[in-house]
N, C-alpha and C. Protein backbone atom coordinates (compact mmCIF):
# COMPACT_ATOMS: atom_id res chain seq x y z
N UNK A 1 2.34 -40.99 70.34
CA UNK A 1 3.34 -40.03 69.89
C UNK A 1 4.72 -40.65 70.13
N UNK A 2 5.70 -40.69 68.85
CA UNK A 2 7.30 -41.28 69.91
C UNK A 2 8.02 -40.26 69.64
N UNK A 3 9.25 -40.37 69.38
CA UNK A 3 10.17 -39.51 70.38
C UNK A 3 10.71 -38.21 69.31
N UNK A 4 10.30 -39.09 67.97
CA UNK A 4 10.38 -37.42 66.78
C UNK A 4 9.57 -36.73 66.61
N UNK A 5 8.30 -37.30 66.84
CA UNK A 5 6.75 -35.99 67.29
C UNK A 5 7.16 -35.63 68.77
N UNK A 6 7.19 -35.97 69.32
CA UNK A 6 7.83 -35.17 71.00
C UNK A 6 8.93 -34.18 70.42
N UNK A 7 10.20 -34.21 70.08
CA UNK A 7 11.15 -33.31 69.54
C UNK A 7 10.38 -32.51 69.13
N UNK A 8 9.45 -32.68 67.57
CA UNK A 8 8.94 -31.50 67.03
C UNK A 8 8.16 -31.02 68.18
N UNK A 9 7.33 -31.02 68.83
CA UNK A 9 6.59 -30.34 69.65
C UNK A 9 7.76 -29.20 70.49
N UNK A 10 8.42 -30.01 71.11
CA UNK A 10 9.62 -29.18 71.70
C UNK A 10 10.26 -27.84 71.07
N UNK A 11 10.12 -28.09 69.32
CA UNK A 11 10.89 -27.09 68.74
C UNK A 11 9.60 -26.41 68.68
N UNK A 12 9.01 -26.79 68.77
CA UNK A 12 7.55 -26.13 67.62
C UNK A 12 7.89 -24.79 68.94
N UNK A 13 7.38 -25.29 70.19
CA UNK A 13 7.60 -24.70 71.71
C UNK A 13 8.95 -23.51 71.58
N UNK A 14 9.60 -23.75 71.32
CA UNK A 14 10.89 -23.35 71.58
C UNK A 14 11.11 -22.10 70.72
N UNK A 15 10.52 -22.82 69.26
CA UNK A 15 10.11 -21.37 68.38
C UNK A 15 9.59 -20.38 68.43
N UNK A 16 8.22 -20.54 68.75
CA UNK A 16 7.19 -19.90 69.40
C UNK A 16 7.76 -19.14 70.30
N UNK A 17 8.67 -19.62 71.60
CA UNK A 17 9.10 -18.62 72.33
C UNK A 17 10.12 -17.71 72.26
N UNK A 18 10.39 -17.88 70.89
CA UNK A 18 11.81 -16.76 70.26
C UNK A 18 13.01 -17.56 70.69
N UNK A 19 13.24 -18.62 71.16
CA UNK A 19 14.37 -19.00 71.97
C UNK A 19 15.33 -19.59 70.58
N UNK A 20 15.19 -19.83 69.77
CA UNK A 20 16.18 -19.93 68.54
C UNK A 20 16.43 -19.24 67.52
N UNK A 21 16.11 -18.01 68.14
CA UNK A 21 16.34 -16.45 67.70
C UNK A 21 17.99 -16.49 67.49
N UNK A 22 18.56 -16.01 66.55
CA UNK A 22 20.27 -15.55 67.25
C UNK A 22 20.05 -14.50 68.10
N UNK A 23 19.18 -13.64 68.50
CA UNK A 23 19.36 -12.87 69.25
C UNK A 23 18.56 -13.05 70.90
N UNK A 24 18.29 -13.89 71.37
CA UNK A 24 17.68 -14.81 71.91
C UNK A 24 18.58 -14.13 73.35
N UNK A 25 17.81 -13.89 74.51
CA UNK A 25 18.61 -13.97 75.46
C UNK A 25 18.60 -15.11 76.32
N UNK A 26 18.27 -16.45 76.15
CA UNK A 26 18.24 -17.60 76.52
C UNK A 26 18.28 -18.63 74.80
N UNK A 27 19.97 -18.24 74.64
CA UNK A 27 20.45 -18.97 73.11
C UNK A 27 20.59 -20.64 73.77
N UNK A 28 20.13 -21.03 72.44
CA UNK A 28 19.54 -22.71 72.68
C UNK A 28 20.72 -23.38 72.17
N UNK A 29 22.10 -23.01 72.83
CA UNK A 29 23.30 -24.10 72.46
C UNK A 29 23.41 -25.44 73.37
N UNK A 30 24.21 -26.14 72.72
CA UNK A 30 24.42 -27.39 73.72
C UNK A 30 24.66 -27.52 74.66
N UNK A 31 25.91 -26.17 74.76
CA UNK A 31 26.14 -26.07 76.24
C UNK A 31 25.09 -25.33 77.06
N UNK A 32 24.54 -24.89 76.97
CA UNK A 32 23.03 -24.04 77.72
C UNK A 32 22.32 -25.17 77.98
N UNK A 33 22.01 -25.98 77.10
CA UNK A 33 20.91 -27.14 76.97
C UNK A 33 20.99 -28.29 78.53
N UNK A 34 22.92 -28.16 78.34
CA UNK A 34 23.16 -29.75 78.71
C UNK A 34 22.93 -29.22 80.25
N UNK A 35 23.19 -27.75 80.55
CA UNK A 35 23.56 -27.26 82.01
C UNK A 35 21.78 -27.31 82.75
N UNK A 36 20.67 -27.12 81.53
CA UNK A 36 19.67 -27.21 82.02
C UNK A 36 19.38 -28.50 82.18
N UNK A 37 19.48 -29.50 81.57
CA UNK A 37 19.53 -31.03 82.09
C UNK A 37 19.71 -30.92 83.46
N UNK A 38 21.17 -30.76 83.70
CA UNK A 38 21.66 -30.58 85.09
C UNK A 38 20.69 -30.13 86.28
N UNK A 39 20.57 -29.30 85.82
CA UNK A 39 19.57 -28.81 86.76
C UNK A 39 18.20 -28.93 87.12
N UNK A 40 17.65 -28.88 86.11
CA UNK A 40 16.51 -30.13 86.23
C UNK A 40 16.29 -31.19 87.03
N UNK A 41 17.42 -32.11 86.46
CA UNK A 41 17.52 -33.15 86.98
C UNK A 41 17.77 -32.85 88.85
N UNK A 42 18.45 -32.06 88.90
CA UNK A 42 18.71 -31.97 90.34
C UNK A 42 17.54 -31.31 91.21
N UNK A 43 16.90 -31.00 90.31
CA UNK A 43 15.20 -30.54 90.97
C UNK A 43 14.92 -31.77 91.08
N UNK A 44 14.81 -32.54 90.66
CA UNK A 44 13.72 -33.73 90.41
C UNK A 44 14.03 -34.29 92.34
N UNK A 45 15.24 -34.42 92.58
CA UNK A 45 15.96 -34.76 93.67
C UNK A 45 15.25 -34.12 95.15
N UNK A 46 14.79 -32.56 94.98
CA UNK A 46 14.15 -32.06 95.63
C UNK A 46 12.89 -32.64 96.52
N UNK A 47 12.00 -33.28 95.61
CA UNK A 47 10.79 -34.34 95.78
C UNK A 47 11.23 -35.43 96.80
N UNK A 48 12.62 -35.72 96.61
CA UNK A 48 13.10 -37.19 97.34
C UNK A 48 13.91 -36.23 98.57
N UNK A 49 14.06 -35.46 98.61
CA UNK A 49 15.11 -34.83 99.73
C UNK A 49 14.86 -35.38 101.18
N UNK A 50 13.58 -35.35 101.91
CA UNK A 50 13.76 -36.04 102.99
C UNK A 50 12.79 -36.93 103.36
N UNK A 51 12.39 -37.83 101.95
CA UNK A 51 11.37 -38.92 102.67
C UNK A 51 11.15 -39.81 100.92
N UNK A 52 11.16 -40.95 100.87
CA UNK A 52 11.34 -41.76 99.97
C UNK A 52 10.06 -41.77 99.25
N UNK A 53 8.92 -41.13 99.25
CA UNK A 53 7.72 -41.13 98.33
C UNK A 53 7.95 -39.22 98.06
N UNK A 54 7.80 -39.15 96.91
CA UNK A 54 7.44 -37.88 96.32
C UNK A 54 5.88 -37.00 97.38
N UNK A 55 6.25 -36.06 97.45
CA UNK A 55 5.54 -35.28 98.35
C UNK A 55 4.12 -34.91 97.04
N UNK A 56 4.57 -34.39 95.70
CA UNK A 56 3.76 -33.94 95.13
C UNK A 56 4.10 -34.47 93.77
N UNK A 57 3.05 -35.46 93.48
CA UNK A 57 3.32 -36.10 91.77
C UNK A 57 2.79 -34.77 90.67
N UNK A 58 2.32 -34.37 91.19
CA UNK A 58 2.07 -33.75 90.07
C UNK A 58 3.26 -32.30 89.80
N UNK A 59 4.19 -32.23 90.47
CA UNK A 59 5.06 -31.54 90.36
C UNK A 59 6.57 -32.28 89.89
N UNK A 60 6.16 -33.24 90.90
CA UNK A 60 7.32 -34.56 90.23
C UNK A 60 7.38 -34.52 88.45
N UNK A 61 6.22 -34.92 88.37
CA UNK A 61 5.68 -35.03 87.02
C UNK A 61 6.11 -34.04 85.88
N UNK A 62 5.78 -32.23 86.45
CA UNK A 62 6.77 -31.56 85.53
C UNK A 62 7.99 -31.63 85.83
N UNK A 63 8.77 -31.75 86.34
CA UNK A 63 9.99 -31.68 87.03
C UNK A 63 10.84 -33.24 85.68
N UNK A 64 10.03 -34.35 86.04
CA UNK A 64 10.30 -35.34 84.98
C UNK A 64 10.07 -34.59 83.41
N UNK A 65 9.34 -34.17 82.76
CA UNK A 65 8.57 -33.41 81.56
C UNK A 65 10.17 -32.28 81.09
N UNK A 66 10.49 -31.55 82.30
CA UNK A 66 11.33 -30.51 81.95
C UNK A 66 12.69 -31.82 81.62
N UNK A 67 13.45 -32.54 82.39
CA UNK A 67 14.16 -33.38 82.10
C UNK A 67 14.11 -33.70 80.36
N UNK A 68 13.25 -34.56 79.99
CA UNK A 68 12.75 -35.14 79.09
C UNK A 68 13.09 -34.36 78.00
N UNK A 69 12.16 -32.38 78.23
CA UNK A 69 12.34 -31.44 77.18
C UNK A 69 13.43 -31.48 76.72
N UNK A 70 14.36 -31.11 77.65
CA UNK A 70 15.62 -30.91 77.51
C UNK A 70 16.49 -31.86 76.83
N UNK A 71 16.00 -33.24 77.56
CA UNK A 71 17.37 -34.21 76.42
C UNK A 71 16.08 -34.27 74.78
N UNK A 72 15.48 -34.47 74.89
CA UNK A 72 15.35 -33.84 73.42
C UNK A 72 15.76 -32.93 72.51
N UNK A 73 15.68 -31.94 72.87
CA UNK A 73 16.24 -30.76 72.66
C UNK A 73 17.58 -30.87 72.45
N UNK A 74 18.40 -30.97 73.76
CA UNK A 74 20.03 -31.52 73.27
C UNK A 74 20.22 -32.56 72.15
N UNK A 75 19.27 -33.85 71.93
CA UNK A 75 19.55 -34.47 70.81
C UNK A 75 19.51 -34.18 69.64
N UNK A 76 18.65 -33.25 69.23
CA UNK A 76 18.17 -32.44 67.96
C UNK A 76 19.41 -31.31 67.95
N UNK A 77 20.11 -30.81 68.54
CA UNK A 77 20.70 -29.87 68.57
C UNK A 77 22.11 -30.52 68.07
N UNK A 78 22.35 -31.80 68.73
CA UNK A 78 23.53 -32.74 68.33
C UNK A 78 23.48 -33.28 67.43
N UNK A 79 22.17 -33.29 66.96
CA UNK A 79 22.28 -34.55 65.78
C UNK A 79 22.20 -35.79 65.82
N UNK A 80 21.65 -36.21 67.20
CA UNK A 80 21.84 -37.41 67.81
C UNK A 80 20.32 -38.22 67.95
N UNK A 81 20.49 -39.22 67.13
CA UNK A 81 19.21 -40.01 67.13
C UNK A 81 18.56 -40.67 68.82
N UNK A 82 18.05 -40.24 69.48
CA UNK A 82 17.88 -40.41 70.94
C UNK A 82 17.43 -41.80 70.71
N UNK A 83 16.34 -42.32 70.00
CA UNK A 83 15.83 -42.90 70.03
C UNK A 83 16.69 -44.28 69.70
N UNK A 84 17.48 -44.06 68.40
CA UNK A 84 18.42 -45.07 68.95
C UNK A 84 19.52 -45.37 69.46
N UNK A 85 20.01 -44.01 70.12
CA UNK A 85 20.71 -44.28 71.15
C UNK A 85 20.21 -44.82 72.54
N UNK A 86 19.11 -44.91 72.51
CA UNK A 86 18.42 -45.32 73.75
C UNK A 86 18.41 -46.99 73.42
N UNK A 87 18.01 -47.59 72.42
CA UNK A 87 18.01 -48.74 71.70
C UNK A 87 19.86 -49.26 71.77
N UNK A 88 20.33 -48.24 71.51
CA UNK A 88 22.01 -49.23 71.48
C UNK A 88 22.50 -49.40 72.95
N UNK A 89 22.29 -48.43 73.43
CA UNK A 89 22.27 -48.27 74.88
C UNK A 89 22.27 -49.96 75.60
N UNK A 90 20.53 -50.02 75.61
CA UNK A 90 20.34 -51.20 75.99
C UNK A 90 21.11 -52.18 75.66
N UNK A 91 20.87 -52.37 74.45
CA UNK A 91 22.11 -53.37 74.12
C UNK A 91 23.08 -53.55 74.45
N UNK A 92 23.87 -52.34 74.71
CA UNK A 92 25.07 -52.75 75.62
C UNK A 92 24.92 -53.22 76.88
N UNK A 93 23.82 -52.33 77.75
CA UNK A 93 23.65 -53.18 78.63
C UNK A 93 23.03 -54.24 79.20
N UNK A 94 22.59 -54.87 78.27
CA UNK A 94 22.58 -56.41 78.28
C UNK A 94 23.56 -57.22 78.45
N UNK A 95 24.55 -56.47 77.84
CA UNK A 95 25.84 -57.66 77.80
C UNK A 95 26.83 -57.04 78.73
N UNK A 96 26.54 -55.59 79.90
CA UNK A 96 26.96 -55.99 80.65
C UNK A 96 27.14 -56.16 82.22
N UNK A 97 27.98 -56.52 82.86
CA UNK A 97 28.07 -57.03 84.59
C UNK A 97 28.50 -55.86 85.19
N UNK A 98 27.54 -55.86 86.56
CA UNK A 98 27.62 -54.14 87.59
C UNK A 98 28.10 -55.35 89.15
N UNK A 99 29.21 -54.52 89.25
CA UNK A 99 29.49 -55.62 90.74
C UNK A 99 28.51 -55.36 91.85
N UNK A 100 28.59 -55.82 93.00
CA UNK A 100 27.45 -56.82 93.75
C UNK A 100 27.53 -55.20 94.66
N UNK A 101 26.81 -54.15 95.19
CA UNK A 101 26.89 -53.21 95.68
C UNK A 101 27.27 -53.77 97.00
N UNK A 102 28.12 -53.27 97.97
CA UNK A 102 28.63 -53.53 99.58
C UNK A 102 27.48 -53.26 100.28
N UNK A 103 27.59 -53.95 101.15
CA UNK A 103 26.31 -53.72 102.55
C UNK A 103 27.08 -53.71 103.47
């Protein structure tokens, strides 16, 4: 599956749950989208909070999944080809230099 059958699944999901309803009490704008990224992501952090191996992968695991939903979702919503923004991405950073972190 790559990353425009993943999107559709997401919407397919998203439909199904009325959430791109206009009358929707969880409306699927960018700004809603990007704040759930956020937060997500800061779950994911939870797992690492006080010991460097994940306590529970299989929670890790949705915790990664909800991330994922979401920047999909925000890309389709933007208009934004993820897939090759993920591709130009790299490219840039190939070409470029991260200074030497302090110890």
């Amino acid at each position: 599956m790559d990353i425009q059958q993943l999107t559709a699944e997401v919407n397919q999901f998203v439909t199904a749950m009325g959430w791109y309803a206009p009358d929707s009490p969880y409306a699927q704008t960018p700004r809603n989208i990007a704040i759930s990224v956020a937060i997500e992501a800061a779950e994911i952090l939870e797992h690492f909070q006080f010991d460097e191996q994940a306590f529970d992968r299989d929670a890790l695991a949705g915790e990664l999944a909800d991330v994922a939903h979401y920047l999909l979702q925000l890309a389709y919503l933007t208009g934004i080809d993820l897939e090759q923004a993920i591709l130009d991405k790299l490219k840039q950073n190939y070409g470029r230099t991260w200074p030497k972190p302090a110890r």
